[in-house]
Protein backbone atom coordinates (compact mmCIF):
# COMPACT_ATOMS: atom_id res chain seq x y z
CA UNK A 1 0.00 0.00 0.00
CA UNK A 2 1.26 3.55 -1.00
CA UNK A 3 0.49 6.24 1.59
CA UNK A 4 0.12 9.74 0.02
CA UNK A 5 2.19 12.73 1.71
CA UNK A 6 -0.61 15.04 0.45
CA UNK A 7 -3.94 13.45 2.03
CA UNK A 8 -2.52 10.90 4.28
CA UNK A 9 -4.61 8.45 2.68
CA UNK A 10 -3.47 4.84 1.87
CA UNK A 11 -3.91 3.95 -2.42
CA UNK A 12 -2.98 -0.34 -3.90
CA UNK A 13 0.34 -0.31 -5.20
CA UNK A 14 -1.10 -0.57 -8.46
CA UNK A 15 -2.46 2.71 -8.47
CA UNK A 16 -0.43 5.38 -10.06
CA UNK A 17 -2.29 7.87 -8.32
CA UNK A 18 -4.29 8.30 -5.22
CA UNK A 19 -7.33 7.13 -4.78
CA UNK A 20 -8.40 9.89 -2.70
CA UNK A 21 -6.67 13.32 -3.68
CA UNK A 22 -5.48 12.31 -7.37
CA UNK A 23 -2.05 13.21 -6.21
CA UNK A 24 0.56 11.33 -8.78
CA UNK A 25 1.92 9.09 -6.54
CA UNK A 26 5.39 8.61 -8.40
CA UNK A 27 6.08 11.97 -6.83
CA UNK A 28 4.04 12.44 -3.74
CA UNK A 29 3.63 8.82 -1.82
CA UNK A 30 5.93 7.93 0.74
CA UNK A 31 8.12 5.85 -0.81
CA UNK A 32 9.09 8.58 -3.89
CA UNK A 33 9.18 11.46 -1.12
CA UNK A 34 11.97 9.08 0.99
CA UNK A 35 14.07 8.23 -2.20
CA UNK A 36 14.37 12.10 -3.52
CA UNK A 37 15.41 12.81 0.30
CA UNK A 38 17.90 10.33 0.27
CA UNK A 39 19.17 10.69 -3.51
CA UNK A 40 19.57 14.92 -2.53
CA UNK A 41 20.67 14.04 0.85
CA UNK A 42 25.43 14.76 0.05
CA UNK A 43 26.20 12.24 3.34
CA UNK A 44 24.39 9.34 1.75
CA UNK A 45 26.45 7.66 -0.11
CA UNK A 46 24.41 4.41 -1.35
CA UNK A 47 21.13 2.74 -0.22
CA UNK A 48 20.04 0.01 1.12
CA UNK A 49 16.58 -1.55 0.25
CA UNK A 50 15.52 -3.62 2.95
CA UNK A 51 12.66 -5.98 3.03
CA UNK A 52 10.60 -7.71 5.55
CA UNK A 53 10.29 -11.22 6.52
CA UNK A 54 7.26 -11.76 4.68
CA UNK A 55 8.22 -10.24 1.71
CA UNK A 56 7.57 -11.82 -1.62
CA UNK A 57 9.60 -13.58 -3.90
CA UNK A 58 9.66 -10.27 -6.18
CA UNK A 59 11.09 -7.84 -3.09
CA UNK A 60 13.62 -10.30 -2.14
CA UNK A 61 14.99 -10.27 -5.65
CA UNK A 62 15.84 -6.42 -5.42
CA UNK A 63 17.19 -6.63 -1.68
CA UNK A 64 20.37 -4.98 -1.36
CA UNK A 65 22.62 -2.35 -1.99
CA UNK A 66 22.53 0.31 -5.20
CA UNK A 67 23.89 3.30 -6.12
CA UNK A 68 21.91 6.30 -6.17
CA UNK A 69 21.84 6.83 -9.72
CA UNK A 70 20.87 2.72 -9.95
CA UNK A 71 18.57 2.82 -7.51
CA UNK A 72 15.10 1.16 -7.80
CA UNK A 73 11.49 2.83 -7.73
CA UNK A 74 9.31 1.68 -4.52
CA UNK A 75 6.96 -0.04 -4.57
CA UNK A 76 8.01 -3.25 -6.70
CA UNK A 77 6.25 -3.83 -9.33
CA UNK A 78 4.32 -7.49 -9.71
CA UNK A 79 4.94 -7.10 -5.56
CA UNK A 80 2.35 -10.34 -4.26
CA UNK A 81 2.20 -9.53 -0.63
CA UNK A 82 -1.47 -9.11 -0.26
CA UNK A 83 -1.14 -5.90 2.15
CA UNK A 84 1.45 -4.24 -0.28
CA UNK A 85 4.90 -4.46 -0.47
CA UNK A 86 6.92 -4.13 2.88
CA UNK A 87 10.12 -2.79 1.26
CA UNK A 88 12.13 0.32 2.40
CA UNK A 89 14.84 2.47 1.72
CA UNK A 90 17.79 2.46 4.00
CA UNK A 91 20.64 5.02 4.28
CA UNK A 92 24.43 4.28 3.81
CA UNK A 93 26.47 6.49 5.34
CA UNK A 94 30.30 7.38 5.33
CA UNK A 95 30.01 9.97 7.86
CA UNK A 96 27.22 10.09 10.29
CA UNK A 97 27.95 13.19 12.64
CA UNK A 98 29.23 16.64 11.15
């Protein structure tokens, strides 16, 4: 499930936009709001995407590391976990205090 940063309100993963506001959800759902954060962010220098333990067979094939230019779009697409897919994006740092 895609949560949308503009209404709050949860949208299916296969729904490009939401359900409720008509936000596009490539830009303003949770998931595309935490990857332009991270991609901006100078200290991060790759990211992790993690996935849960009852992730599908789909998420676990994208777990791991990428650069920020290689970095996958969330949520994964043909994602079977009946509640949505459970993946996140993770930070690597090289330097975590100024």
């Amino acid at each position: 499930m895609q949560i949308c940063n503009k209404c709050n309100q949860i949208s299916p993963d296969s729904e490009p936009n939401c359900i409720s506001c008509g936000a596009n959800l490539s830009e303003y759902s949770e998931f595309a709001i935490s990857r332009k954060k991270l991609i901006e962010n100078s200290r991060v220098t790759a990211i992790r995407i993690s996935v849960s333990k009852s992730a599908c067979p789909t998420c676990r094939q994208i777990e791991g590391v990428y650069t920020k230019q290689n970095l996958p779009t969330l949520p994964v697409e043909g994602c079977s976990n009946p509640n949505g897919c459970k993946c996140h994006y993770a930070p690597i740092l090289d330097e975590i205090f100024p």
